[in-house]
Protein backbone atom coordinates (compact mmCIF):
# COMPACT_ATOMS: atom_id res chain seq x y z
CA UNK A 1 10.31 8.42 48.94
CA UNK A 2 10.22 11.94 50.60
CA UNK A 3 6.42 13.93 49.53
CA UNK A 4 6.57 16.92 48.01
CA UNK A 5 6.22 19.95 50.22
CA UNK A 6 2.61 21.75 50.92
CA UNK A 7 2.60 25.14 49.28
CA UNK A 8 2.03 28.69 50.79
CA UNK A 9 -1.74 30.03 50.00
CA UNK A 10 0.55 32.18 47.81
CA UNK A 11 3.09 30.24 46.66
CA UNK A 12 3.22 29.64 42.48
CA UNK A 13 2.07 26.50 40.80
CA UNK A 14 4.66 25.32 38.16
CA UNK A 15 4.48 21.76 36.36
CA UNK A 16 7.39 20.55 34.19
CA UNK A 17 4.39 19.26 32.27
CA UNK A 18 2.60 22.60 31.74
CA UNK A 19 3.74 24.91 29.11
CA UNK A 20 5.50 28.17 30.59
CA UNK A 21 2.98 31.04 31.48
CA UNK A 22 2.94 33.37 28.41
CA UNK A 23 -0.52 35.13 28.86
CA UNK A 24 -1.94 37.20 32.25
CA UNK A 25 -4.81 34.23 32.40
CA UNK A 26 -1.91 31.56 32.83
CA UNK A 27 0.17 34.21 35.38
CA UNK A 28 -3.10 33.91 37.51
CA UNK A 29 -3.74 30.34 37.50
CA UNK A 30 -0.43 29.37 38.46
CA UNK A 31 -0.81 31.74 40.89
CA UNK A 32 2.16 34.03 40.07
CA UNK A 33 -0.22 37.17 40.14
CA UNK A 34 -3.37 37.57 41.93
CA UNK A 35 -6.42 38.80 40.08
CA UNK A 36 -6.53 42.59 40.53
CA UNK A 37 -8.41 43.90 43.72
CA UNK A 38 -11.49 45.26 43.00
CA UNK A 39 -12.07 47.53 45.36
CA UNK A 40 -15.12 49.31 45.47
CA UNK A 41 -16.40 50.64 49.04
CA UNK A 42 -19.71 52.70 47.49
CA UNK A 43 -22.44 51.96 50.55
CA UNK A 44 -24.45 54.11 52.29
CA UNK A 45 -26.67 51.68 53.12
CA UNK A 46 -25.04 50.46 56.41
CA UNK A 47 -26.01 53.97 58.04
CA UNK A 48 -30.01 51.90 57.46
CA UNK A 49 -31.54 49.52 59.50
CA UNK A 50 -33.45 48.02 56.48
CA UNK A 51 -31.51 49.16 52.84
CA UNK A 52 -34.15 48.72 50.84
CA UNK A 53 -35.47 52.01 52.65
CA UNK A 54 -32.03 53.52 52.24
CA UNK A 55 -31.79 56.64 50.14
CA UNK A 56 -29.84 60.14 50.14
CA UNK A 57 -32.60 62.45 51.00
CA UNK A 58 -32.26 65.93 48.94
CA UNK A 59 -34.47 69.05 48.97
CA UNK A 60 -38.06 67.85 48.06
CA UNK A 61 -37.86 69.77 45.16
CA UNK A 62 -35.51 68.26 43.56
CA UNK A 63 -35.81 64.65 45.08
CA UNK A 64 -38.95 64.51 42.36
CA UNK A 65 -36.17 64.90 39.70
CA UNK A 66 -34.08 61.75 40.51
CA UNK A 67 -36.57 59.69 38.72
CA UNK A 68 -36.82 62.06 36.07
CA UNK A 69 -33.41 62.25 35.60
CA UNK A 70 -32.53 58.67 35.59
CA UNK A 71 -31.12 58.20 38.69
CA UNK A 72 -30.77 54.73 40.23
CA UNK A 73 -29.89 55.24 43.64
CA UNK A 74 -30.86 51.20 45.33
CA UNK A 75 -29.85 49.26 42.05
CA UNK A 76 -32.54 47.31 39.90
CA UNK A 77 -34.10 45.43 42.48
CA UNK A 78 -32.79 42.22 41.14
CA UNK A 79 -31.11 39.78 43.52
CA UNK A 80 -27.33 40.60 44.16
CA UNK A 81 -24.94 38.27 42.08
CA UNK A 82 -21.61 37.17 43.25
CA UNK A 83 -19.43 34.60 40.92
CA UNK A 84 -16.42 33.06 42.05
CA UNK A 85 -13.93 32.49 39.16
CA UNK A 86 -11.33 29.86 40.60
CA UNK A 87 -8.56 29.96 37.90
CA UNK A 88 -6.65 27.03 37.50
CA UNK A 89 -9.06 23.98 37.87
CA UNK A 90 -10.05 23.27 41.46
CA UNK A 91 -11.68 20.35 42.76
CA UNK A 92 -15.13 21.33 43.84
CA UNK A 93 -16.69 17.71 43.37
CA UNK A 94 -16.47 15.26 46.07
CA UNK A 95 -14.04 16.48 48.72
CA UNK A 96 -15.85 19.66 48.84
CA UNK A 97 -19.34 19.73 47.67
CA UNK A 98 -21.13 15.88 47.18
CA UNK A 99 -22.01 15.29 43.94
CA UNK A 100 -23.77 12.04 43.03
CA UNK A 101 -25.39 9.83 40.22
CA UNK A 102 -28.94 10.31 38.90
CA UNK A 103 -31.12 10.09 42.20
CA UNK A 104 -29.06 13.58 43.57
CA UNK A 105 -25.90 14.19 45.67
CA UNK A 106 -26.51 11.25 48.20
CA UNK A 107 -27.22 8.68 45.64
CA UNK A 108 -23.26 7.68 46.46
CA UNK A 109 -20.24 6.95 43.62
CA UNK A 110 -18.72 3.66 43.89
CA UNK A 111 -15.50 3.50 47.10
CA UNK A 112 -13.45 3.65 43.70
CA UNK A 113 -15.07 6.71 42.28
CA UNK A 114 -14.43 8.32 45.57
CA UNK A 115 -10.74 7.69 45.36
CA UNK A 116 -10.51 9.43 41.94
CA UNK A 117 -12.16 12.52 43.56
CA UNK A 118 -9.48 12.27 46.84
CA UNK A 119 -11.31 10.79 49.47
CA UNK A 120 -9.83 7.26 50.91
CA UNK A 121 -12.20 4.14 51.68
CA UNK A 122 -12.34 5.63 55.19
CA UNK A 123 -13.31 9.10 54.15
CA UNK A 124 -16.20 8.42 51.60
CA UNK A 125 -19.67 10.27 52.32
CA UNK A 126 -21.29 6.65 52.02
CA UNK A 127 -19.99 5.46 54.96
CA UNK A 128 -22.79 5.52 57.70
CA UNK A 129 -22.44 5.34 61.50
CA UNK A 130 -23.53 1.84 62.40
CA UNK A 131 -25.72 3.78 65.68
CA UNK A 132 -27.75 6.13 64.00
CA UNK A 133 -27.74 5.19 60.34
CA UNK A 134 -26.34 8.50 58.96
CA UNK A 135 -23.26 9.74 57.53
CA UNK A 136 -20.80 11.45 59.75
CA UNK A 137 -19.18 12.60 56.50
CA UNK A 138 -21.85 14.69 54.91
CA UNK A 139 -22.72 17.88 55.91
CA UNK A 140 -26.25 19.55 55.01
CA UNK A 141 -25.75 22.64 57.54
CA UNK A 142 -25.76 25.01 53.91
CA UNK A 143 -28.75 22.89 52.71
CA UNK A 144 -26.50 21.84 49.91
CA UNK A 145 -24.53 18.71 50.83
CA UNK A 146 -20.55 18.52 51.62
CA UNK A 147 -18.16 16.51 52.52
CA UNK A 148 -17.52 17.33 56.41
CA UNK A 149 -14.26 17.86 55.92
CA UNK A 150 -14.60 20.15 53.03
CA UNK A 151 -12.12 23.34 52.59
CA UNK A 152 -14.91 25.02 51.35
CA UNK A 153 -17.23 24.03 54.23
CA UNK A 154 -15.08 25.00 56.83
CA UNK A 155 -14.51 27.98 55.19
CA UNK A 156 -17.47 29.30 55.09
CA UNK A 157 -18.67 27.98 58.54
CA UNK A 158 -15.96 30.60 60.08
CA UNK A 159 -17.32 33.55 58.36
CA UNK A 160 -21.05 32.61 58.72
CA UNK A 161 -23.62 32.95 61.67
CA UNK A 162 -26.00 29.75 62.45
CA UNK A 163 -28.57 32.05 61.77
CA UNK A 164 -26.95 32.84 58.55
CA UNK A 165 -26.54 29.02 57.72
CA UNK A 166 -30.14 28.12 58.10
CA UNK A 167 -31.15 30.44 56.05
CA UNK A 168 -29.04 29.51 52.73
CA UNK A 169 -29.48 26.62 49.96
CA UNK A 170 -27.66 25.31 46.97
CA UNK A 171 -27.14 23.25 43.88
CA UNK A 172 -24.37 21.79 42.01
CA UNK A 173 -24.16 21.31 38.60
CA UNK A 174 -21.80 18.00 37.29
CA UNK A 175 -20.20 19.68 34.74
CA UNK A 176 -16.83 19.33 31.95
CA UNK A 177 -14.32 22.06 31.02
CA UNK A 178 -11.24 22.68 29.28
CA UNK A 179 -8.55 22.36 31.99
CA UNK A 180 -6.24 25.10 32.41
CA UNK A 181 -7.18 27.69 29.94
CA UNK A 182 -8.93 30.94 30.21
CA UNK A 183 -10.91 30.42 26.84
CA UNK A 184 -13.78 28.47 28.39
CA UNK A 185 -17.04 30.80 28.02
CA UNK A 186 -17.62 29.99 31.89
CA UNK A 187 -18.28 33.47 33.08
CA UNK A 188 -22.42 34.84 33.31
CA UNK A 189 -21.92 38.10 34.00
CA UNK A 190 -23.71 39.52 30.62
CA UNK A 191 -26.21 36.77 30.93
CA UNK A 192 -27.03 37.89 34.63
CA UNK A 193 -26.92 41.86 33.32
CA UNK A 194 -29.13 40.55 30.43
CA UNK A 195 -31.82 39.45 33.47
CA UNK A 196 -31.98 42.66 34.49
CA UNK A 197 -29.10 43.21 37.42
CA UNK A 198 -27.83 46.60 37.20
CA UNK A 199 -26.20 49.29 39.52
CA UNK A 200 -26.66 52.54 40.60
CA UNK A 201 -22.92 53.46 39.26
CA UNK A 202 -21.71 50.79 37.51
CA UNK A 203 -23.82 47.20 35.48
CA UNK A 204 -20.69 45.16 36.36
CA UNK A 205 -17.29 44.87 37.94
CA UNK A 206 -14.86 42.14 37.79
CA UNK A 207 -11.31 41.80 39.51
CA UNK A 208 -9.46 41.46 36.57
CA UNK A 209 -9.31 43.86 33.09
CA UNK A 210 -11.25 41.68 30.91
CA UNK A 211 -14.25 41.55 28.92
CA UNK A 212 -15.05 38.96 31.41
CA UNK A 213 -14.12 40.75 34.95
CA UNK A 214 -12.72 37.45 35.20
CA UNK A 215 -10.55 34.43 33.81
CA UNK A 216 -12.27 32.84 31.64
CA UNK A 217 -14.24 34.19 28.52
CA UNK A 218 -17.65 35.85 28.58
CA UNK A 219 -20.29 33.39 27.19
CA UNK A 220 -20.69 34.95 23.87
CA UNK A 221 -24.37 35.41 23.27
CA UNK A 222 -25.03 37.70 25.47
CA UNK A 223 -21.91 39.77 25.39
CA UNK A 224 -22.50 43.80 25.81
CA UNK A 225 -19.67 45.98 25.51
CA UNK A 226 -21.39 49.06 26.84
CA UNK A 227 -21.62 47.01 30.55
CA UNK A 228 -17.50 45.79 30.37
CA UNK A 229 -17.01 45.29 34.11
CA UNK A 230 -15.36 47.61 36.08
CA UNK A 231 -12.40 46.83 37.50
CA UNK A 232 -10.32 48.47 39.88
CA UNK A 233 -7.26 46.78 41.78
CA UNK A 234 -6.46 48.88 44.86
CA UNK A 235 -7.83 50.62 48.09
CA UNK A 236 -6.47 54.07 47.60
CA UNK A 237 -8.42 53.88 44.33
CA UNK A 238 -12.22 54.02 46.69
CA UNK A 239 -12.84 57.37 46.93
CA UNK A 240 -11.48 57.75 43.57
CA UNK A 241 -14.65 56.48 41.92
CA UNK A 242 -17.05 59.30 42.80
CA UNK A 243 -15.79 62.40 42.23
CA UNK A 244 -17.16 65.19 44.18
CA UNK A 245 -14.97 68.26 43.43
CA UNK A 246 -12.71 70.90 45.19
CA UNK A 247 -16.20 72.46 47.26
CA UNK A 248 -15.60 69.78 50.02
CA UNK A 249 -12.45 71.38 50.66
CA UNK A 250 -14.03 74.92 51.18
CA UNK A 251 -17.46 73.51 52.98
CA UNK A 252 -19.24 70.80 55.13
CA UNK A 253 -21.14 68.07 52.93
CA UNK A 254 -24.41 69.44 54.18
CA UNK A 255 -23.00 73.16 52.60
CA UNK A 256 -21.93 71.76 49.58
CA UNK A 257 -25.36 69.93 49.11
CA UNK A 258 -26.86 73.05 49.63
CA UNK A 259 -24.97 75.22 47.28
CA UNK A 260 -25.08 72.64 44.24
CA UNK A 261 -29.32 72.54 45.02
CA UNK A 262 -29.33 76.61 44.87
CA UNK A 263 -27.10 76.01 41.48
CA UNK A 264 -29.38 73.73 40.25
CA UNK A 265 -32.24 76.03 40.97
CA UNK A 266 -30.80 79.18 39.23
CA UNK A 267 -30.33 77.28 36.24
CA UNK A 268 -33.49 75.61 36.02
CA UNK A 269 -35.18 79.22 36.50
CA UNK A 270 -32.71 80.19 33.72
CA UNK A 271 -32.92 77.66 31.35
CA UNK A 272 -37.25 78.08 31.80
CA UNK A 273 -36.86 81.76 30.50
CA UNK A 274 -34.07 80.32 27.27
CA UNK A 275 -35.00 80.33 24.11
CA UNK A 276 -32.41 78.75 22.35
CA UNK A 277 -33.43 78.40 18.94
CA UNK A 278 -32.58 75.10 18.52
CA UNK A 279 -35.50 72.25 17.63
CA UNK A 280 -33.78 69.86 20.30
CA UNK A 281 -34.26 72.75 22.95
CA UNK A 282 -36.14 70.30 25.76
CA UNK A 283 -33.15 67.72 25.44
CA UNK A 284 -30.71 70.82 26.51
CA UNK A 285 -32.39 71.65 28.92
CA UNK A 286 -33.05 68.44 30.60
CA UNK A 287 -29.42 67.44 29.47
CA UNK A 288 -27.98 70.17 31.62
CA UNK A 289 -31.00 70.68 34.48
CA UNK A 290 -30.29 66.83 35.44
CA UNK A 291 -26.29 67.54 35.05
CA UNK A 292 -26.89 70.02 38.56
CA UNK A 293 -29.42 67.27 40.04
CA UNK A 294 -26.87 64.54 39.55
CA UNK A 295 -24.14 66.47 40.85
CA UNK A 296 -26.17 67.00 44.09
CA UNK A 297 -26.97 63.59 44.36
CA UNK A 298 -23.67 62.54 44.20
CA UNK A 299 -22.41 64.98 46.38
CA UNK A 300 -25.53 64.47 49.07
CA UNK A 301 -24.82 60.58 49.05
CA UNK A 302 -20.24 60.09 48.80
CA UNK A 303 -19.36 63.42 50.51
CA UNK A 304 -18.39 62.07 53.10
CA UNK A 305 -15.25 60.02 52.04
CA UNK A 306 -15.23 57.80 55.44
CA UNK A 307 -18.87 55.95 53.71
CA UNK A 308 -16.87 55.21 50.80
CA UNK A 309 -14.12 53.20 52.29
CA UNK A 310 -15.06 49.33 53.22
CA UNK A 311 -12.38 49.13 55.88
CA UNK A 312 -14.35 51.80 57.61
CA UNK A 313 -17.37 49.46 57.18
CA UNK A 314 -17.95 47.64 60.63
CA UNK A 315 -19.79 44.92 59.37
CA UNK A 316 -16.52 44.13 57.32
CA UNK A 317 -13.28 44.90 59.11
CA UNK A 318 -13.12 45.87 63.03
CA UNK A 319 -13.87 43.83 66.43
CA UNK A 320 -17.81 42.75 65.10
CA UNK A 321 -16.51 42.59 61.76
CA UNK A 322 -16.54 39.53 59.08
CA UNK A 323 -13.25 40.05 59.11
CA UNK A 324 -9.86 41.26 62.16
CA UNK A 325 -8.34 44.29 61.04
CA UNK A 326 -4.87 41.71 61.14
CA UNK A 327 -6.75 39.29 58.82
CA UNK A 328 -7.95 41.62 56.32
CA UNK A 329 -4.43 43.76 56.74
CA UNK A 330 -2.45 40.83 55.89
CA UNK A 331 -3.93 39.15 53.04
CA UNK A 332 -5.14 40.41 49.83
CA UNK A 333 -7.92 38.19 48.29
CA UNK A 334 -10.03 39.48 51.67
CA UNK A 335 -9.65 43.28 50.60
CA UNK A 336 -10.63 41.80 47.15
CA UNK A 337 -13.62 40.31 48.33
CA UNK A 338 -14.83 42.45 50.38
CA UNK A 339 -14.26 45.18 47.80
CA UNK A 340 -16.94 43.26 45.63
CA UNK A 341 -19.34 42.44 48.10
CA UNK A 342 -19.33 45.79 49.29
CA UNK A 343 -20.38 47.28 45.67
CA UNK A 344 -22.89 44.11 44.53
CA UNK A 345 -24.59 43.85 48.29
CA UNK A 346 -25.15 47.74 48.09
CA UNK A 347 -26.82 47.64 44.88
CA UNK A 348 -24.11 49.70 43.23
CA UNK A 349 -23.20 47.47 41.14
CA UNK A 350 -25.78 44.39 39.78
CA UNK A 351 -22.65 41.28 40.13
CA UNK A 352 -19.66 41.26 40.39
CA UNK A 353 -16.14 38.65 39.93
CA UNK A 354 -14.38 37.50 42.43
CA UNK A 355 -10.66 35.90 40.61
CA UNK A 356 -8.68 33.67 42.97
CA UNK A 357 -5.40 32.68 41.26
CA UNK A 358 -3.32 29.49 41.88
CA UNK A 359 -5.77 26.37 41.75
CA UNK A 360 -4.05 24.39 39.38
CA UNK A 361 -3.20 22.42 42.90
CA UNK A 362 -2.29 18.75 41.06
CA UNK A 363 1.06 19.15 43.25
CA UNK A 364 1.62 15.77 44.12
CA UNK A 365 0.48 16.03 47.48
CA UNK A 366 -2.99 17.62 49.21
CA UNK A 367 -1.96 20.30 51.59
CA UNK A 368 -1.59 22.94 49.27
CA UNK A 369 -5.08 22.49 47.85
CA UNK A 370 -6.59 22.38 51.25
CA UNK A 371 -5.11 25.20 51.89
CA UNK A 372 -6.38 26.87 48.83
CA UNK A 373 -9.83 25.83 48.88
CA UNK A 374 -10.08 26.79 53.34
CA UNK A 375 -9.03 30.75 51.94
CA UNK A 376 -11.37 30.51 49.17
CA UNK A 377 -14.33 29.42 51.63
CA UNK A 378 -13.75 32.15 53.97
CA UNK A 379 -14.12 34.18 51.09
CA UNK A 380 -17.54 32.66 50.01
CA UNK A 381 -18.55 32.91 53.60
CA UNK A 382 -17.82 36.17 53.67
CA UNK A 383 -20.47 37.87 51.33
CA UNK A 384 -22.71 35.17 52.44
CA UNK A 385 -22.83 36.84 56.08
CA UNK A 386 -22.52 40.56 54.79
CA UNK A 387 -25.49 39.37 52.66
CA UNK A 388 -27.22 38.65 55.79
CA UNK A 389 -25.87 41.81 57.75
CA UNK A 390 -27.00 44.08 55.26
CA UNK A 391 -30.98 41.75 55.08
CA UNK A 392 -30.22 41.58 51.29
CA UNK A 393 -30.58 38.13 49.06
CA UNK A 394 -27.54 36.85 47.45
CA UNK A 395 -26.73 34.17 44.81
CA UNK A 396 -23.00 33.02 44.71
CA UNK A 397 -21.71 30.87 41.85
CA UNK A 398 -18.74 29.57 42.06
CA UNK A 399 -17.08 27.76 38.69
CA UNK A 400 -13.50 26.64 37.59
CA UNK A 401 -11.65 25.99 34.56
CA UNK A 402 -11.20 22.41 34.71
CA UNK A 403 -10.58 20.08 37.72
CA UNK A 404 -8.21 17.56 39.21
CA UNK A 405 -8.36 13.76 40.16
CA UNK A 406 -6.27 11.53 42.63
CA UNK A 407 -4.36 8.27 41.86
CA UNK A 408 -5.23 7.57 45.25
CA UNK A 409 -1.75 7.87 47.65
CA UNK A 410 -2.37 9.31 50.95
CA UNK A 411 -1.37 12.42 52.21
CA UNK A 412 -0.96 11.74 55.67
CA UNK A 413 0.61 15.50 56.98
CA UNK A 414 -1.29 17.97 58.91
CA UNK A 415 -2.82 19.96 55.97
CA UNK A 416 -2.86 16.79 53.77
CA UNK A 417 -5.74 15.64 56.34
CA UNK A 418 -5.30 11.88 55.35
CA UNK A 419 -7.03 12.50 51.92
CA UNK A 420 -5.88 11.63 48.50
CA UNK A 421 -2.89 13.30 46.61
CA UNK A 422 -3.71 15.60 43.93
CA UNK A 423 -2.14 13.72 41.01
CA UNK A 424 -2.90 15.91 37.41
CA UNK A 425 -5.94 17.28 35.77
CA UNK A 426 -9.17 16.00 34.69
CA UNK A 427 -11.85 17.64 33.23
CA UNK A 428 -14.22 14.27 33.38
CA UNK A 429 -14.60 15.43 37.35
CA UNK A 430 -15.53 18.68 37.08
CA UNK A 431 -18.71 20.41 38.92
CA UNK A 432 -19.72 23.55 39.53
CA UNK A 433 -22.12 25.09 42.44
CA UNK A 434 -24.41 28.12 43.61
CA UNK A 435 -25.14 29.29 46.75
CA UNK A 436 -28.16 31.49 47.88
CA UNK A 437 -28.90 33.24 50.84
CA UNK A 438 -32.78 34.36 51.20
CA UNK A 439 -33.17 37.01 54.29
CA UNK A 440 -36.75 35.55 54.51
CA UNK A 441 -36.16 32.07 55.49
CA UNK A 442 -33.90 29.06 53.56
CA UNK A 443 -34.81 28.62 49.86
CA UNK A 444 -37.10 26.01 48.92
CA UNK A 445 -36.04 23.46 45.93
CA UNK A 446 -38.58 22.58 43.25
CA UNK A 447 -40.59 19.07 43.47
CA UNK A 448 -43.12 17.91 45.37
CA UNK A 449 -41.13 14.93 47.53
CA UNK A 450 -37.75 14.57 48.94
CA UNK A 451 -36.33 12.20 45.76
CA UNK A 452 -37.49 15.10 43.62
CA UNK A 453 -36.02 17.87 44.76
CA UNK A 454 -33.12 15.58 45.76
CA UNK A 455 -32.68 15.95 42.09
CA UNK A 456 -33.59 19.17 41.64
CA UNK A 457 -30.45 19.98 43.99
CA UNK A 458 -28.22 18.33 41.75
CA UNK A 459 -28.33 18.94 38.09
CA UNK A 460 -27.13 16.57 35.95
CA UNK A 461 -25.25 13.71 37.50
CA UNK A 462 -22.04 11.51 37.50
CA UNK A 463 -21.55 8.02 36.35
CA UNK A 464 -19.99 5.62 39.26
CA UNK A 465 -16.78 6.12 38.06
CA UNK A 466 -16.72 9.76 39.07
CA UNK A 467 -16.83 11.08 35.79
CA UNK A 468 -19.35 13.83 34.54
CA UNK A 469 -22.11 11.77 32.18
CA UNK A 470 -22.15 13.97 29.18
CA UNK A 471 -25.81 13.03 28.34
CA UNK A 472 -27.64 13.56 32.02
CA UNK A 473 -28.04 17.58 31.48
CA UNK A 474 -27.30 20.21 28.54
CA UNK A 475 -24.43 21.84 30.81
CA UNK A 476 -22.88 18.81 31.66
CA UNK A 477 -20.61 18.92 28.60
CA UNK A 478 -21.13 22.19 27.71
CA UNK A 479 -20.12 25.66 28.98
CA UNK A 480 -22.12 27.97 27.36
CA UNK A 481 -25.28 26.17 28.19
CA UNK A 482 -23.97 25.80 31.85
CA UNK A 483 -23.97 29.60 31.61
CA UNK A 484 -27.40 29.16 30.30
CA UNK A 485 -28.42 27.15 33.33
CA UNK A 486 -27.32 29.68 35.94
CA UNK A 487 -29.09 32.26 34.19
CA UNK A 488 -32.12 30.16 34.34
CA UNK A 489 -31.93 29.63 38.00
CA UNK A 490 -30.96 33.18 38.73
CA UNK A 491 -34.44 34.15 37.06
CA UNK A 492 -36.06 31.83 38.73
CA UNK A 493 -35.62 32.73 42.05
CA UNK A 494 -37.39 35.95 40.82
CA UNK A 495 -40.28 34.22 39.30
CA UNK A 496 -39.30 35.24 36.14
CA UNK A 497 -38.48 31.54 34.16
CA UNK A 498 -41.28 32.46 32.13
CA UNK A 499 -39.31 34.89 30.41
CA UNK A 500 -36.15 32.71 29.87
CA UNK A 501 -36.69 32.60 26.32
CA UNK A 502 -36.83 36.30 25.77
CA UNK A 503 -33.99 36.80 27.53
CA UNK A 504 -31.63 34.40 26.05
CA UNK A 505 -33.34 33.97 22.45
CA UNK A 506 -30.42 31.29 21.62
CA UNK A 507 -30.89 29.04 24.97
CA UNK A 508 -30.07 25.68 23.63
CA UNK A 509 -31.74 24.13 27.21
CA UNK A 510 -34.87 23.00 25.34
CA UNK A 511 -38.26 24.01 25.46
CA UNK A 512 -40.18 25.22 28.18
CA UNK A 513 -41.39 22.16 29.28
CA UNK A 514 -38.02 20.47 30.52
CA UNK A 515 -36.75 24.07 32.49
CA UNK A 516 -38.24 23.07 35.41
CA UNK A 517 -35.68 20.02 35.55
CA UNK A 518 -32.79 22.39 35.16
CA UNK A 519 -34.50 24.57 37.90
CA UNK A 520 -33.17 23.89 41.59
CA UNK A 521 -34.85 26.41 43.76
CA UNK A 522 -38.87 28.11 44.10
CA UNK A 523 -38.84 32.14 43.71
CA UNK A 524 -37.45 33.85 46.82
CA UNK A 525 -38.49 37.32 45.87
């Protein structure tokens, strides 16, 4: 019987046994439209050697007034938050990262759990090299353990530097959700914005127009309509953002800076000598003396269109660049990501989402998964090593709406690898994971031995079978307490679990004294 074909990385995903795509969510996960671009090229910073000294410099006069006026010019200071939203239901447990039963991802699934998740009796991770005792199937080069032959893995490995690689960790989180449906509460960008992370010109963005910024739903306790991600879905739209007026046209940046100071100036000296005979008369004043300062500001620091474009970023597109100028030219979910990890790196926006359309992959064959999953690692590894270019920290989630399983037939073809046909959904083997990448050295996980923080690497576990157990962690059959937990750990690496409960006043993790076991890594800032 002749195999089904591998798709094209953009090729839609329709099933006889799906119903037809009526909604924008299901028009992205069968991958018949991408989620938007965001593009959002806002960075000064790469003019710095270290960013966190990197800010517009105005007349000292007026440089006291940024504060004054409110102006956030590096972001909060919180830890730069990248999700990926992978609509559709992609496999993430197994072939790509490990995920194992209660003593952490190397306490292997039975040869038959294994097969569910697509890897053949040859292929499983517990298979070890009769001459040195190890698996040549697992891969701990990302601290976090893969398969070696993960999508994902190799991925990221392209885009990455060893130096960058030694200095990340993760955790995966054994996890059920609805397959195929955007109404799963999967997405933490309010719960990250709740933390704290914020932006000098924008809390949020998000690739797609949703209260999300993503494909699925918002978890809904810590929704806040007044920080709706951003989105915007194309590069002519860059400079677009920051509007510095018609003077540009008529004088050099430094001129312009000048001349909006001296305007500033005048008014102040103005306004000082006002009386206008209103009881609010300070708030006027301040409401129109910081108007000038911001307009300065924003003149002094995206003048210059060329800093606002992330093609004209060398760390991103160019001969040293993450990425060719052919490579990012010819495919769009690179000018997407980059977009995003442009504006979150920078600190002008606190996090951002990332939508990748089209992994609803159950095809009846594995090449068009592999596929899927190798593009989608490149991205990953992609803010991972402008992360590391730009000496900032990052966290990267990455989640999906659902998952798939394997009945076990081989596909033997060049992309198929020799793994396991994608055969139809099931949300029993889904997992998500988090990446972080700590400028200062790799991040430490909690526990005081390696079988402790062997489980603190993998939260919650999976039965033998290769099915989530419901009852081994709160977000294991739950998605608005897996929100929870990557809120938790995103605090955490700031020290800050200690204030989990303020922060999320309806966390139904339990009480303080089991967070540590939902807690993977030690404070990196």
């Amino acid at each position: 019987m002749s195999k089904p074909r591998t798709k094209g990385v953009n090729e839609p995903l329709l099933f006889a046994d799906h119903r037809r795509p009526i909604s924008r969510r299901d028009f992205i996960a069968t991958g018949l439209v991408k989620g938007g671009q965001a593009v959002a090229g806002l960075s000064l910073f790469s003019l710095f050697a270290d960013v966190n000294q990197a800010q517009a410099a105005l007349s000292p006069d007026l440089e006291a007034l940024r504060n004054t006026c409110g102006i956030n010019v590096q972001g909060a200071g919180k830890i730069p938050f990248i999700s990926f939203d992978l609509a559709g239901g992609a496999n993430i447990a197994g072939s790509n990262v490990l995920v194992g039963g209660a003593g952490g991802q190397q306490d292997f699934l039975s040869t038959a759990g294994y097969n569910k998740l697509g890897l053949p009796g040859d292929m499983v991770p517990s298979v070890m090299d009769p001459n040195t005792g190890a698996s040549d199937l697992v891969n701990t080069d990302l601290g976090l353990a893969f398969h070696s032959d993960s999508g994902f893995l190799r991925g990221i490995l392209e885009k990455v530097s060893a130096d960058t690689a030694a200095k990340i960790n993760g955790a995966v989180i054994p996890c059920r959700s609805d397959n195929d449906t955007g109404n799963n509460p999967h997405n933490p960008m309010y719960a990250i914005a709740a933390a704290g992370a914020d932006g000098s010109l924008m809390p949020l963005i998000g690739s797609r127009n949703t209260d999300s910024g993503g494909n699925s739903m918002p978890a809904a306790n810590f929704i806040d309509l007044s920080k709706r991600p951003t989105k915007i879905d194309r590069p002519t739209d860059v400079t677009g953002l920051v509007d510095v007026g018609d003077l540009f046209g008529l004088l050099s940046q430094s001129d312009a800076v000048t001349v909006m100071e001296s305007i500033q100036r005048i008014s102040a000296q103005k306004m000082a000598s006002v009386n206008t005979q209103v009881t609010r008369e300070d708030v006027i004043k301040d409401l129109v003396n910081c108007g000038y300062v911001k307009s300065a500001d924003l003149a002094d620091r995206f003048g210059d269109p060329s800093t606002l474009n992330p093609v004209l970023d060398p760390d991103i597109v160019g001969p040293a660049g993450i990425f060719s100028i052919n490579e990012f030219d010819g495919e769009s979910e690179f000018q997407k990501t980059a977009s995003i990890m442009k504006l979150v790196v920078n600190g002008y926006s606190g996090a951002g989402t990332v939508t990748m359309g089209g992994f609803d992959y159950h095809t009846g064959e594995r090449g068009t998964g592999e596929l899927r999953d190798l593009r989608a690692g490149r991205c990953m590894g992609a803010c991972l090593e402008y992360a590391a270019r730009r000496n900032m920290p990052l966290m990267l989630y990455v989640f999906s709406d659902g998952s798939v399983a394997s009945n076990g037939r081989i596909d033997d073809s060049e992309n198929g690898r020799g793994k396991g046909e994608w055969t139809g959904d099931n949300s029993s083997t889904g997992a998500a994971f988090f990446l972080v990448f700590n400028p200062n050295g790799k991040p430490q996980l909690m526990g005081g031995s390696e079988e402790e923080m062997a489980r603190h690497q993998q939260i919650g576990f999976m039965r033998d079978d290769a099915s989530v157990d419901t009852a081994s962690a709160p977000s294991a059959n739950n998605v608005n307490l897996l929100v929870d937990t990557v809120l938790l750990n995103y605090m955490a690496l700031h020290g800050e679990q200690g204030m989990f409960n303020q922060v999320a006043p309806r966390q139904g993790l339990g009480p303080n004294a089991m967070l540590d076991a939902l807690t993977a890594f030690q404070p990196i800032v």
